[in-house]
N, C-alpha and C. Protein backbone atom coordinates (compact mmCIF):
# COMPACT_ATOMS: atom_id res chain seq x y z
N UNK A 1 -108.01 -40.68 -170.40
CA UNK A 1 -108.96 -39.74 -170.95
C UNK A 1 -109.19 -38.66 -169.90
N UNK A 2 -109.24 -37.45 -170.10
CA UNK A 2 -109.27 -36.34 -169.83
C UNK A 2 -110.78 -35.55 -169.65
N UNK A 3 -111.40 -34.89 -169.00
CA UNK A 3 -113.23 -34.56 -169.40
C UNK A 3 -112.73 -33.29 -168.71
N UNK A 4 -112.61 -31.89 -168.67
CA UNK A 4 -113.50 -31.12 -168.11
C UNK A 4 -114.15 -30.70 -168.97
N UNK A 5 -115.60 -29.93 -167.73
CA UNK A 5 -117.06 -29.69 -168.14
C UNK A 5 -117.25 -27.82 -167.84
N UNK A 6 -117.21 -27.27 -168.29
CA UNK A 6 -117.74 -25.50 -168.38
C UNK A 6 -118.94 -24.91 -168.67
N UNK A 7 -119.52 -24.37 -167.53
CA UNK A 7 -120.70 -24.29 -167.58
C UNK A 7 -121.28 -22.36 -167.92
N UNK A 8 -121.57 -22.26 -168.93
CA UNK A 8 -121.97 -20.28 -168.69
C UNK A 8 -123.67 -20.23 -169.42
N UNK A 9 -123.29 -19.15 -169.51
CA UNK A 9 -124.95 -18.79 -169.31
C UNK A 9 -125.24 -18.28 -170.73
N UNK A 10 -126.24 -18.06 -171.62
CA UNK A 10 -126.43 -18.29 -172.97
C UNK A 10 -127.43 -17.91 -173.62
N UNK A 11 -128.09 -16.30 -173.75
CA UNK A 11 -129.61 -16.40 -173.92
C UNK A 11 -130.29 -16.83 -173.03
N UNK A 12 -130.12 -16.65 -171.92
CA UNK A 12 -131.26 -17.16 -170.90
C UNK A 12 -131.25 -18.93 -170.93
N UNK A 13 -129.73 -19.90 -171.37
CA UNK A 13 -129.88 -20.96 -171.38
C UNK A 13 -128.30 -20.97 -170.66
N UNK A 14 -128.60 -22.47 -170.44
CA UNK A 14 -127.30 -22.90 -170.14
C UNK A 14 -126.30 -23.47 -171.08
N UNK A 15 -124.98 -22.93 -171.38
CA UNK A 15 -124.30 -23.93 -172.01
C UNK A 15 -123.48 -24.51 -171.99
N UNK A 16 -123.36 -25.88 -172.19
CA UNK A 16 -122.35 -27.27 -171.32
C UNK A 16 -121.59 -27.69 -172.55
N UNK A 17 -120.02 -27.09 -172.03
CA UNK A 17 -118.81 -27.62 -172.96
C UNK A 17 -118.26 -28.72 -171.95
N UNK A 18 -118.18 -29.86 -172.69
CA UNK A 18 -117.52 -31.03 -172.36
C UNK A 18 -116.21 -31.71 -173.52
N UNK A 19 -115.09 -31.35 -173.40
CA UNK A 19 -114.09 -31.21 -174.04
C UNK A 19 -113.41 -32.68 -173.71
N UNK A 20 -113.37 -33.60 -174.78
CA UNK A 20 -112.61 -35.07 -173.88
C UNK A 20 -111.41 -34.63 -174.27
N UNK A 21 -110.10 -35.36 -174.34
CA UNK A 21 -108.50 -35.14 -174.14
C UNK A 21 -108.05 -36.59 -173.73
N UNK A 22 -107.31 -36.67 -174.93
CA UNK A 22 -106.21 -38.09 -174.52
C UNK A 22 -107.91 -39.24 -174.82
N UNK A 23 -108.37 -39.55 -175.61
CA UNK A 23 -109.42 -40.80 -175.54
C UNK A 23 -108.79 -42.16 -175.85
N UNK A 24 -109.56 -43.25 -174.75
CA UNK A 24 -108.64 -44.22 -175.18
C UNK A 24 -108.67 -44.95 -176.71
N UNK A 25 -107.44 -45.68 -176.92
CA UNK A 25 -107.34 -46.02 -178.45
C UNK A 25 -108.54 -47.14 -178.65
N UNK A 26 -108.88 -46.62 -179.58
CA UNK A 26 -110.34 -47.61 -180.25
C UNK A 26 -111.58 -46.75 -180.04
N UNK A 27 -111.56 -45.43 -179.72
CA UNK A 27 -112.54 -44.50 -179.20
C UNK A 27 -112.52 -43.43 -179.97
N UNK A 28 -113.50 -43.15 -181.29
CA UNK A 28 -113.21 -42.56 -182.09
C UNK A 28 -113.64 -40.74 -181.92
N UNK A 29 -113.28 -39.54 -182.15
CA UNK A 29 -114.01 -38.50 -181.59
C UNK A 29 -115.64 -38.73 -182.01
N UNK A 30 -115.56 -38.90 -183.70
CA UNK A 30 -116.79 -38.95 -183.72
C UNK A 30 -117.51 -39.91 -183.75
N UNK A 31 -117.51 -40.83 -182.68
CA UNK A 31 -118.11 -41.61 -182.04
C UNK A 31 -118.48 -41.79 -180.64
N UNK A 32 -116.98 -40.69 -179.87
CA UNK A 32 -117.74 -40.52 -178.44
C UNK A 32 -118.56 -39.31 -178.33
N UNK A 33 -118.62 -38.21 -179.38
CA UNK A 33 -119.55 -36.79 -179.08
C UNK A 33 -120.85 -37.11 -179.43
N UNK A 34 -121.21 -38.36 -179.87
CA UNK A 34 -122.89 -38.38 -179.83
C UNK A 34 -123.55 -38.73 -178.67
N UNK A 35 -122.41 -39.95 -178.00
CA UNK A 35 -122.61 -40.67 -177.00
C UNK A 35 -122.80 -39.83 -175.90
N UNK A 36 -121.61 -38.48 -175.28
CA UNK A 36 -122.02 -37.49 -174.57
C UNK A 36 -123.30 -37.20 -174.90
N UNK A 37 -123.83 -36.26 -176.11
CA UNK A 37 -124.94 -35.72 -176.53
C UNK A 37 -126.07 -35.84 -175.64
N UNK A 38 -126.14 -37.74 -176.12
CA UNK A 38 -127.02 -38.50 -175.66
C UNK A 38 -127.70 -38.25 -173.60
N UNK A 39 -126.26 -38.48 -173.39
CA UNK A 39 -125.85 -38.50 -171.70
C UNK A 39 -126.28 -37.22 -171.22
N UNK A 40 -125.94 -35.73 -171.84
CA UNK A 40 -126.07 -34.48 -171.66
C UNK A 40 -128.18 -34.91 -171.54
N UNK A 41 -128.31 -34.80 -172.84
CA UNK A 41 -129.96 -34.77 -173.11
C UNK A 41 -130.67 -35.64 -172.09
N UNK A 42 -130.52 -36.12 -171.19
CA UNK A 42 -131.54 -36.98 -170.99
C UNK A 42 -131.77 -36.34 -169.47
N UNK A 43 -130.67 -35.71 -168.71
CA UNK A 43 -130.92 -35.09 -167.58
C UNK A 43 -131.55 -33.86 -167.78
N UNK A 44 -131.44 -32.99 -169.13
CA UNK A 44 -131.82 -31.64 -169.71
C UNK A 44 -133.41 -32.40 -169.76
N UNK A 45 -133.87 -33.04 -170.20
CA UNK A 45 -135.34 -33.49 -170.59
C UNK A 45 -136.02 -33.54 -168.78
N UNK A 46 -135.22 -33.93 -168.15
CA UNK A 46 -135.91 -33.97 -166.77
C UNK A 46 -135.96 -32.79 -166.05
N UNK A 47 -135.12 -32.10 -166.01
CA UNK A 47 -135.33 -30.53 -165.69
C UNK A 47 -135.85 -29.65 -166.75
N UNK A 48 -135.81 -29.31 -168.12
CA UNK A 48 -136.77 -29.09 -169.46
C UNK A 48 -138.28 -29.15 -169.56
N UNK A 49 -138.57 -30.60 -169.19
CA UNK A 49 -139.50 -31.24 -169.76
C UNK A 49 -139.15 -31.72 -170.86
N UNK A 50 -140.38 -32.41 -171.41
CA UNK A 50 -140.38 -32.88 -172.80
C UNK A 50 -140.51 -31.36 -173.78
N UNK A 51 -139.77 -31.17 -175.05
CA UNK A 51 -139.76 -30.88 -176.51
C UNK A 51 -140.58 -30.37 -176.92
């Protein structure tokens, strides 16, 4: 599996492309892009704040 991460700037936000490549077999796309989601959001909530 393959990850790079690209980071630019967005309306005064940041925005984080994380592109996987080659995932291993049994790893469905749409089953690992929530899982990122998840991983992305939780460091954004600590520098953010809460919602």
């Amino acid at each position: 599996m393959s990850v790079t991460t690209t980071r630019s700037g967005a309306d005064g936000a940041t925005e984080v492309e994380v592109p996987h490549r080659d995932l291993p077999e049994g790893i469905r796309p749409q089953d690992d892009e929530p899982g990122m989601r998840t991983a992305l959001d939780r460091p954004a909530r600590l520098v953010e704040g809460p919602a």
